[in-house]
PDB file of N, CA and C in Angstrom:
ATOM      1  N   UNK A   1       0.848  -1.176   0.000  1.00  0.00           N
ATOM      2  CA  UNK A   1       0.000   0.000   0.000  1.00  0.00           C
ATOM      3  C   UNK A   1       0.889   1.233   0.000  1.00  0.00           C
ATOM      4  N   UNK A   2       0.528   2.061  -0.683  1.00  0.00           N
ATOM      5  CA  UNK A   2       1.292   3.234  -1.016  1.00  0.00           C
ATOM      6  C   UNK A   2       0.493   4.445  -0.868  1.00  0.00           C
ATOM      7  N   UNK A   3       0.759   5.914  -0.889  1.00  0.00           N
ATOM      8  CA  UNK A   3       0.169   6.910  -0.167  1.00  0.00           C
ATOM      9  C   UNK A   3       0.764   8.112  -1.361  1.00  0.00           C
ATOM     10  N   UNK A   4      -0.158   8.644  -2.459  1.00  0.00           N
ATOM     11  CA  UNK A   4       0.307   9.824  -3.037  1.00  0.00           C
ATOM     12  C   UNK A   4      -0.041  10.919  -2.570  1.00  0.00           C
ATOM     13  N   UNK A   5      -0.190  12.401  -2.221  1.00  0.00           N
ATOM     14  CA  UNK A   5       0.094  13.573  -1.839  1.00  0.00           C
ATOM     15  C   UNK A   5       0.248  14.519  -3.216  1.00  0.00           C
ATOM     16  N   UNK A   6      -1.297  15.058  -3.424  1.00  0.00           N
ATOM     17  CA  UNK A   6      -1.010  15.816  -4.531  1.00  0.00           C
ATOM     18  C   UNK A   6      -1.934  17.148  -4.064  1.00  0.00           C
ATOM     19  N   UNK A   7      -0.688  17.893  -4.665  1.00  0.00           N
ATOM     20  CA  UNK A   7      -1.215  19.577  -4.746  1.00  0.00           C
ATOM     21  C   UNK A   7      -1.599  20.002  -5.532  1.00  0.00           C
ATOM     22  N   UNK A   8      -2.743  20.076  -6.010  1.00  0.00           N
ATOM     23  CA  UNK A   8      -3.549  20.861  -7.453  1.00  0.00           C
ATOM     24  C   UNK A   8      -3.195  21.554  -7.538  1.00  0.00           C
ATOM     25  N   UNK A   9      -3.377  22.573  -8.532  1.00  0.00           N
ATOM     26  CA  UNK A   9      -2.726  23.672  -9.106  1.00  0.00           C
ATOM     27  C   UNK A   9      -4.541  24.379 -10.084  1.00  0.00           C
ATOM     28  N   UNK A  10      -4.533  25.716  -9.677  1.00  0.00           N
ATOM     29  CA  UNK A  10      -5.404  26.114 -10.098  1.00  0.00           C
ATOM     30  C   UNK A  10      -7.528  25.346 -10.156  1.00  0.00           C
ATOM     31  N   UNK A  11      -7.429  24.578  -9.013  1.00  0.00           N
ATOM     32  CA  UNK A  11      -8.353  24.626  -8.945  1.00  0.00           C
ATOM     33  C   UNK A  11      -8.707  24.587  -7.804  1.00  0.00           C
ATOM     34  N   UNK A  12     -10.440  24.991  -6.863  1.00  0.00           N
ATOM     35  CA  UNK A  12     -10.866  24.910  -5.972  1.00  0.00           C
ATOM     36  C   UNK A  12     -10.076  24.150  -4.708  1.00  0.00           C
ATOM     37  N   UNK A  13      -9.872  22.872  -4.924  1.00  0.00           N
ATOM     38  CA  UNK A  13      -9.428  21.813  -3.883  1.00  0.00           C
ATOM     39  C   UNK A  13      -7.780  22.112  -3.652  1.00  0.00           C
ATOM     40  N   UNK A  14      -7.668  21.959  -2.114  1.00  0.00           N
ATOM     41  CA  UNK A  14      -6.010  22.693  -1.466  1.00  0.00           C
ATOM     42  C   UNK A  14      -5.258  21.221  -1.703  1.00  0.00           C
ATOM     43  N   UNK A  15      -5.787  19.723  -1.773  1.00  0.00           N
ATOM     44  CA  UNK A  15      -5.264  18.507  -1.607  1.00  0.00           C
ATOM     45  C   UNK A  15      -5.778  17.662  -2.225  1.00  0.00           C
ATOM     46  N   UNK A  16      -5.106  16.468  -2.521  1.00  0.00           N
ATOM     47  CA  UNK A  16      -6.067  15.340  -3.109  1.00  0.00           C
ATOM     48  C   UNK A  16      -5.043  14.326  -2.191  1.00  0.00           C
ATOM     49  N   UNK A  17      -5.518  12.914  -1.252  1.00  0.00           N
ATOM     50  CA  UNK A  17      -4.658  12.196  -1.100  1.00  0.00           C
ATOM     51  C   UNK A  17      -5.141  10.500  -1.458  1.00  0.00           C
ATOM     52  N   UNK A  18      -4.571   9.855  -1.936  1.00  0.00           N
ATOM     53  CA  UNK A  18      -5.136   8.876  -2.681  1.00  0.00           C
ATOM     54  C   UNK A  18      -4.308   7.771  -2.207  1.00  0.00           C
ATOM     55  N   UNK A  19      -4.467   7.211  -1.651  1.00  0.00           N
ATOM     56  CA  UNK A  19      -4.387   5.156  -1.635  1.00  0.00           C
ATOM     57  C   UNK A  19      -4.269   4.612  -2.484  1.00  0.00           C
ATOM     58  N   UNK A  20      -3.134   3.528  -2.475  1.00  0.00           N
ATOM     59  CA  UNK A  20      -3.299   2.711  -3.904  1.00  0.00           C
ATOM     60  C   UNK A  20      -2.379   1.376  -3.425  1.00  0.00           C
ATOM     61  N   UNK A  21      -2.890   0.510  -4.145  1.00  0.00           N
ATOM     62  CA  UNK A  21      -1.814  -0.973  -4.275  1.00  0.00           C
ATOM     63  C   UNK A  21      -0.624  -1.350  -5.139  1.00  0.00           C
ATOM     64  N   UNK A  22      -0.244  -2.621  -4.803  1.00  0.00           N
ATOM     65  CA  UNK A  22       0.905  -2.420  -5.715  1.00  0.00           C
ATOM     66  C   UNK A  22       0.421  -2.973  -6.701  1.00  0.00           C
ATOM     67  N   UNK A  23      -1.031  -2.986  -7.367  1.00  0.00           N
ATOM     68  CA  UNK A  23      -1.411  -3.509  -8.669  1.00  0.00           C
ATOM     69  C   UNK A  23      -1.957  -2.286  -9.246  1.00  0.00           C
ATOM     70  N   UNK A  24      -1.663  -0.886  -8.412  1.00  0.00           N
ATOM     71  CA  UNK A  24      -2.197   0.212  -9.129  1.00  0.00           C
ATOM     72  C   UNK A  24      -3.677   0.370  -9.004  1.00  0.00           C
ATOM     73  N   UNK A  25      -4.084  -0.400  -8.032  1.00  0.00           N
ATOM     74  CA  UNK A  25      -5.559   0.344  -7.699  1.00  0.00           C
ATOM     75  C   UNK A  25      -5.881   0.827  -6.702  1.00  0.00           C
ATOM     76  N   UNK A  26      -6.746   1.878  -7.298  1.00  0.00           N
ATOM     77  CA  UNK A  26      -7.047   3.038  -5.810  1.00  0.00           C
ATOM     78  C   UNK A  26      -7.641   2.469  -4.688  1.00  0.00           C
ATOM     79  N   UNK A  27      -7.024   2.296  -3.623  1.00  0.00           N
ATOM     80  CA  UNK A  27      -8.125   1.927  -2.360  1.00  0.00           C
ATOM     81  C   UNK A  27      -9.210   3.234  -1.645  1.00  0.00           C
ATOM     82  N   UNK A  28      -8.174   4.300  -1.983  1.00  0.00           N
ATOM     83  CA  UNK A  28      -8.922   5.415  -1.411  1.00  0.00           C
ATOM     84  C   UNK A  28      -8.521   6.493  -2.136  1.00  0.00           C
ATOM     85  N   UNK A  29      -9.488   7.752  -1.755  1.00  0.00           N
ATOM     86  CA  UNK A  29      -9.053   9.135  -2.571  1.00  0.00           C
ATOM     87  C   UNK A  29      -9.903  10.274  -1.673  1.00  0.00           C
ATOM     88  N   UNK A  30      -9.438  11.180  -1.462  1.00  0.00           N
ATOM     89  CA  UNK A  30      -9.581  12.253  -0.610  1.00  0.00           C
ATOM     90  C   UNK A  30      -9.372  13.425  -0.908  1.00  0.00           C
ATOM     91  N   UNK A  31     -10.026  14.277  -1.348  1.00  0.00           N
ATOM     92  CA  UNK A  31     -10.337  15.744  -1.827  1.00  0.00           C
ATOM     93  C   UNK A  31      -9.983  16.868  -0.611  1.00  0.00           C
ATOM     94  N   UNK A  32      -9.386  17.831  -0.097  1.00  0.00           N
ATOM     95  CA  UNK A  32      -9.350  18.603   0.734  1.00  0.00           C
ATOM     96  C   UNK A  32     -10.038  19.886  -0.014  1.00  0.00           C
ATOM     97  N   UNK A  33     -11.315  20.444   0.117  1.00  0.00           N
ATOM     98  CA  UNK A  33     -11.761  21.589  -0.698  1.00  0.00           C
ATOM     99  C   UNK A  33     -12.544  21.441  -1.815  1.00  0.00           C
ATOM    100  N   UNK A  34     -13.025  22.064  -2.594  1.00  0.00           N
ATOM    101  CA  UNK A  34     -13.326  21.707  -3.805  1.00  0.00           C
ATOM    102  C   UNK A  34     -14.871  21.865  -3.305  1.00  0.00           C
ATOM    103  N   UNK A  35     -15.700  21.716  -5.129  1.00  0.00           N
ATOM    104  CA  UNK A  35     -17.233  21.245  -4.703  1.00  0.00           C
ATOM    105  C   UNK A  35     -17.348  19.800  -4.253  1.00  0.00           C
ATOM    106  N   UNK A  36     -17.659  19.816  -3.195  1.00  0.00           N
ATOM    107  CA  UNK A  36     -17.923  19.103  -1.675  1.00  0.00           C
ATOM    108  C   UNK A  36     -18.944  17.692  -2.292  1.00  0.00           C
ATOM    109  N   UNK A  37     -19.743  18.015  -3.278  1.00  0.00           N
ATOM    110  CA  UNK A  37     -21.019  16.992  -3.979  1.00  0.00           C
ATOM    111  C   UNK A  37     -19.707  16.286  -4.759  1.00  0.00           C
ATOM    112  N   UNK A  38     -19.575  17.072  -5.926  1.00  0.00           N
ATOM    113  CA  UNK A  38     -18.737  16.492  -6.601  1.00  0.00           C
ATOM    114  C   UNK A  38     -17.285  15.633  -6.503  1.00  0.00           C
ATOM    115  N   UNK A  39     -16.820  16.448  -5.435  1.00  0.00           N
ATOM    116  CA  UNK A  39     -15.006  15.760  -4.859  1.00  0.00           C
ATOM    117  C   UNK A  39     -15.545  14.320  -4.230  1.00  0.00           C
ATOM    118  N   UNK A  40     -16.301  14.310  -3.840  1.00  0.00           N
ATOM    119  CA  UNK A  40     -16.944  13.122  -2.645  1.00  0.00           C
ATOM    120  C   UNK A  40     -17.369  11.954  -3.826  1.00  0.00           C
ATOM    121  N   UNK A  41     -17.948  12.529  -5.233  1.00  0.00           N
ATOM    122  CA  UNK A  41     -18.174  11.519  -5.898  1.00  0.00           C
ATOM    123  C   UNK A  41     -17.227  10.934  -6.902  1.00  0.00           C
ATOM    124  N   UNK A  42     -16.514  11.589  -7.219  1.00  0.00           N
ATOM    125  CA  UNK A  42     -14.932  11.518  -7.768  1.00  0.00           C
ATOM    126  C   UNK A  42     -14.494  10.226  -6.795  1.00  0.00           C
ATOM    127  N   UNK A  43     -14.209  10.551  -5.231  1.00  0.00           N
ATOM    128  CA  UNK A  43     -13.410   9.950  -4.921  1.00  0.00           C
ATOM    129  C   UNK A  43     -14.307   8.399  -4.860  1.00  0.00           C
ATOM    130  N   UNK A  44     -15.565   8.519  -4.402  1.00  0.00           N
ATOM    131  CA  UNK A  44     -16.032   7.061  -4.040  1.00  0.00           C
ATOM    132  C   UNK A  44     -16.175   6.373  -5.915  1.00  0.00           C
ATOM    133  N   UNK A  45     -16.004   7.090  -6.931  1.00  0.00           N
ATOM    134  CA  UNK A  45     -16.114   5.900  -8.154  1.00  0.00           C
ATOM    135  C   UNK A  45     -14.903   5.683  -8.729  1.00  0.00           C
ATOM    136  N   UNK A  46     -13.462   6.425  -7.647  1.00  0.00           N
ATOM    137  CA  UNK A  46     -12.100   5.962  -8.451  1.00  0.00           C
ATOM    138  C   UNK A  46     -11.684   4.714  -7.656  1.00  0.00           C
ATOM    139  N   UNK A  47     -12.520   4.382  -6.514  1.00  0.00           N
ATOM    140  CA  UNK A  47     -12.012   3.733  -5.398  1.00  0.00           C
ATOM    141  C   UNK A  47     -12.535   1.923  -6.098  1.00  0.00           C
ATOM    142  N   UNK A  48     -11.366   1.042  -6.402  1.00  0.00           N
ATOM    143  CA  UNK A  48     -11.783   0.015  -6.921  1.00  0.00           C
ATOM    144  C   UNK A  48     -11.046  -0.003  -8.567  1.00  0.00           C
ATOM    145  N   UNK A  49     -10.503   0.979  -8.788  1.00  0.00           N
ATOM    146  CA  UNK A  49     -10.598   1.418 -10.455  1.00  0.00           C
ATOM    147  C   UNK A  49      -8.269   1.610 -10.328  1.00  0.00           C
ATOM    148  N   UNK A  50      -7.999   0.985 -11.623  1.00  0.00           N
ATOM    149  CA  UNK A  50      -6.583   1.233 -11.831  1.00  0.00           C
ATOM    150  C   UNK A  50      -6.381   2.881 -11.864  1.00  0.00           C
ATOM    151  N   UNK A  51      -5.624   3.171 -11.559  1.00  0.00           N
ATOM    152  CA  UNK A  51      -4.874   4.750 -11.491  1.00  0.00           C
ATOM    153  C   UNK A  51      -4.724   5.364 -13.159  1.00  0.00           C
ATOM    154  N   UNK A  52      -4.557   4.071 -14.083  1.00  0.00           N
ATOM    155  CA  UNK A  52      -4.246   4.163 -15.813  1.00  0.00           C
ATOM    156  C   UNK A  52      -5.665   4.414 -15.898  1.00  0.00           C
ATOM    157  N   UNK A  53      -6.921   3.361 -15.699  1.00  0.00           N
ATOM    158  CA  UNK A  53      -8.064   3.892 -16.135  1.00  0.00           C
ATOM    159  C   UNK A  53      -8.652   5.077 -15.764  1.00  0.00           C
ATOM    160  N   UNK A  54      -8.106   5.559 -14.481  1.00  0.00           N
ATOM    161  CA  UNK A  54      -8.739   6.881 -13.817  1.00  0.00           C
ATOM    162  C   UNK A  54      -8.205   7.862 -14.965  1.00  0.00           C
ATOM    163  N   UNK A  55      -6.908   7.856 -15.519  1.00  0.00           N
ATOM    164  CA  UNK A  55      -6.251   8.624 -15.772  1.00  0.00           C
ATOM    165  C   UNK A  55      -6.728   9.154 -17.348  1.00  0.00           C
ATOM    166  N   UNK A  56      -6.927   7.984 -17.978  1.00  0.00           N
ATOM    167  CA  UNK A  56      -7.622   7.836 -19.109  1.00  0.00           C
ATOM    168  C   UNK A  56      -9.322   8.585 -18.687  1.00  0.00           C
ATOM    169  N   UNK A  57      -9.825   8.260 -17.736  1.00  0.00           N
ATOM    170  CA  UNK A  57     -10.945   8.959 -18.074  1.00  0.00           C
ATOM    171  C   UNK A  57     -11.279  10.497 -17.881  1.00  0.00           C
ATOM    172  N   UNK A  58     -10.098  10.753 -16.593  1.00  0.00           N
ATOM    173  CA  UNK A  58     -10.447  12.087 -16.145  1.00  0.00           C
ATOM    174  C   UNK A  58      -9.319  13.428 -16.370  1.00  0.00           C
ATOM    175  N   UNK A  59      -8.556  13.031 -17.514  1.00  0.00           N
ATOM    176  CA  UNK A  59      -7.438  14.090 -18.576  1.00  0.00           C
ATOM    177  C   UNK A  59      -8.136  14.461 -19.013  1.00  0.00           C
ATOM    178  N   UNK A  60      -7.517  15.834 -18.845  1.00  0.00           N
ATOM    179  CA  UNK A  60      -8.484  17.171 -19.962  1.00  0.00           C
ATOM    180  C   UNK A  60      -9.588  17.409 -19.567  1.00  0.00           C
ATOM    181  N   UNK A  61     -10.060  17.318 -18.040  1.00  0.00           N
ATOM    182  CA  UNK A  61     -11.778  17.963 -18.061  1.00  0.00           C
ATOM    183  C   UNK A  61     -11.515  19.047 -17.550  1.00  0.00           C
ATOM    184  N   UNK A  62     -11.942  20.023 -18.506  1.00  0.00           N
ATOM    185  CA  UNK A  62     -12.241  21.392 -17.673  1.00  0.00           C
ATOM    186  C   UNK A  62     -13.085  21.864 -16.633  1.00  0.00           C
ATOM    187  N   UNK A  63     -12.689  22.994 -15.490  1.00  0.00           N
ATOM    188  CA  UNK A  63     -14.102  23.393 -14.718  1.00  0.00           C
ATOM    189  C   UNK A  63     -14.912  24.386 -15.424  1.00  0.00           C
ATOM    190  N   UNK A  64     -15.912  24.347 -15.170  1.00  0.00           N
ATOM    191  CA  UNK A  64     -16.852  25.185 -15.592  1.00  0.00           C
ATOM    192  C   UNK A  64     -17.443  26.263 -14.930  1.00  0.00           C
ATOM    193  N   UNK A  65     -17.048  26.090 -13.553  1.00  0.00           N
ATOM    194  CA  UNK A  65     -17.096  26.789 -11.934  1.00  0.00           C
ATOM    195  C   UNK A  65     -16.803  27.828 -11.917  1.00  0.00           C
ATOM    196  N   UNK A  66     -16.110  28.692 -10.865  1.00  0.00           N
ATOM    197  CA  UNK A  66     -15.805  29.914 -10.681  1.00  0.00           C
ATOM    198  C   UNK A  66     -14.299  30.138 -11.259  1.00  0.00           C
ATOM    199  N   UNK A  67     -13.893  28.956 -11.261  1.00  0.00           N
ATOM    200  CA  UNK A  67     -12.701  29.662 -11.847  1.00  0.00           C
ATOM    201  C   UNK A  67     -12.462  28.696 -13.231  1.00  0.00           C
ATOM    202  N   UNK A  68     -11.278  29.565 -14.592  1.00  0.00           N
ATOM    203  CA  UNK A  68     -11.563  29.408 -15.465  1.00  0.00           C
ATOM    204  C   UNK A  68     -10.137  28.355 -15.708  1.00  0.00           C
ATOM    205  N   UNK A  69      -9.729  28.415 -16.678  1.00  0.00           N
ATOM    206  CA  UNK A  69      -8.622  27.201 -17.483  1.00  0.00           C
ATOM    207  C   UNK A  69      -9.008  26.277 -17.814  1.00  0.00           C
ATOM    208  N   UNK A  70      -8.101  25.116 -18.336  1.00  0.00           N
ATOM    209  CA  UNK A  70      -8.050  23.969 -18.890  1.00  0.00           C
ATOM    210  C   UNK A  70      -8.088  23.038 -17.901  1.00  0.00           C
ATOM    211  N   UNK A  71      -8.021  22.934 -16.737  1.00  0.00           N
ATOM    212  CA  UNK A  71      -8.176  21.570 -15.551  1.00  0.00           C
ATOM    213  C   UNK A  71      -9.243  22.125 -14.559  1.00  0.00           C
ATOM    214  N   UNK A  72      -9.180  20.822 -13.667  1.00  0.00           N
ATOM    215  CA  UNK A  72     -10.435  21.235 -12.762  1.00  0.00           C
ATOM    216  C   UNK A  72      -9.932  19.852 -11.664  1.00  0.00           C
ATOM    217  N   UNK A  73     -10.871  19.864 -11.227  1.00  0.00           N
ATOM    218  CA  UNK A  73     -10.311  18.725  -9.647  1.00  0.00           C
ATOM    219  C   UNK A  73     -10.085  17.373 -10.493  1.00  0.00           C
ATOM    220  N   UNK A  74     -10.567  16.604 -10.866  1.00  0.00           N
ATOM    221  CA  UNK A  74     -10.301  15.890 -12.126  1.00  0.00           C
ATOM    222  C   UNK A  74      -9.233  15.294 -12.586  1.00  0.00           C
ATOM    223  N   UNK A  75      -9.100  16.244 -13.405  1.00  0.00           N
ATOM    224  CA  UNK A  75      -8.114  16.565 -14.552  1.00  0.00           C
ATOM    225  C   UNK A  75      -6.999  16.819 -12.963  1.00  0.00           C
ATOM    226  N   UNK A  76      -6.948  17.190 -12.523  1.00  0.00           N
ATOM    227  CA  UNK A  76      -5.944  17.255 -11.486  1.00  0.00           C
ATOM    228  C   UNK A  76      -5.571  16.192 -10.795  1.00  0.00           C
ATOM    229  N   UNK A  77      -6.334  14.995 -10.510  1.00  0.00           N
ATOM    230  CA  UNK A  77      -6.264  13.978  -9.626  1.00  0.00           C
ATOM    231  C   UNK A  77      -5.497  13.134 -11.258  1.00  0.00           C
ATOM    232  N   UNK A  78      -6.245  13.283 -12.468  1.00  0.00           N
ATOM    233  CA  UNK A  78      -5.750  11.833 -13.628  1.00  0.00           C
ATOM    234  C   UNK A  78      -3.887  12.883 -13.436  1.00  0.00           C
ATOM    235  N   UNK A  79      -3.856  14.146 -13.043  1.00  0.00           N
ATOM    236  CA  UNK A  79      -2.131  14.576 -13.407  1.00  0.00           C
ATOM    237  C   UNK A  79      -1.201  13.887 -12.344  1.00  0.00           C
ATOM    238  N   UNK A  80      -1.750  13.895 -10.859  1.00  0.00           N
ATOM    239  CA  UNK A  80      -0.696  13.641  -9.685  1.00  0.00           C
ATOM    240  C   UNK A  80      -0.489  12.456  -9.931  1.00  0.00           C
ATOM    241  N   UNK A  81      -2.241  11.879 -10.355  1.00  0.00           N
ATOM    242  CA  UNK A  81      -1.725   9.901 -10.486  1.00  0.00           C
ATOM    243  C   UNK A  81      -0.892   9.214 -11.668  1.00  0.00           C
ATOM    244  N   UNK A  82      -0.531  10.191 -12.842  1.00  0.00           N
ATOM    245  CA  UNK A  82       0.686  10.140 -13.678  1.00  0.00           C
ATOM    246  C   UNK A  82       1.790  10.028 -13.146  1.00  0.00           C
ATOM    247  N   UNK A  83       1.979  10.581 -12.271  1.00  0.00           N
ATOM    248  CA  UNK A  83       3.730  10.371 -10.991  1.00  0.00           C
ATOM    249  C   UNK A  83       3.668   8.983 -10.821  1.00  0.00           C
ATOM    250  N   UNK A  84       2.991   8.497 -10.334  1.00  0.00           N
ATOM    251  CA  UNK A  84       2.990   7.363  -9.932  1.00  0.00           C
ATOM    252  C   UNK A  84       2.955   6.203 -10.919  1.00  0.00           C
ATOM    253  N   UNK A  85       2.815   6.073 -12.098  1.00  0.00           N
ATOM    254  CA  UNK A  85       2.867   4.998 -13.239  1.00  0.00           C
ATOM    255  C   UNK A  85       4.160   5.147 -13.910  1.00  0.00           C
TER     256      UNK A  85
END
């Protein structure tokens, strides 16, 4: 069991901390900030799922929220879990 530590960059959420095995699947995922509905559902449907498939699904989503750019909590969690593959 292994423990990543990621700092978003430009969006809502101050943390993301995520659980994982040594077969690369998420046991857990944890949002610090962010929309509170949404971070909560992020984390309970990556939980069970490879870090490659997360990564594949959630690159490139933009927010649509208060603040603007190309990533969003997301797109931030498929970047930190790239370190790790």
């Amino acid at each position: 069991m292994a423990v990543k530590v990621i700092q978003p960059q430009g969006v809502c959420s101050r943390q993301i901390t995520v659980e994982y095995d040594d077969n690369g699947v998420i046991t857990s995922c944890q949002f610090v900030g962010g929309c509170q509905g949404n971070t909560k559902g992020i984390s309970q449907l990556v939980v069970g799922m490879k870090a490659k498939d997360v990564i594949d699904k959630l690159s490139g989503i933009p927010c649509r929220g208060s603040r603007t750019g190309d990533t969003s909590c997301p797109d931030q969690l498929a970047k930190g879990l790239k370190e790790i593959l």
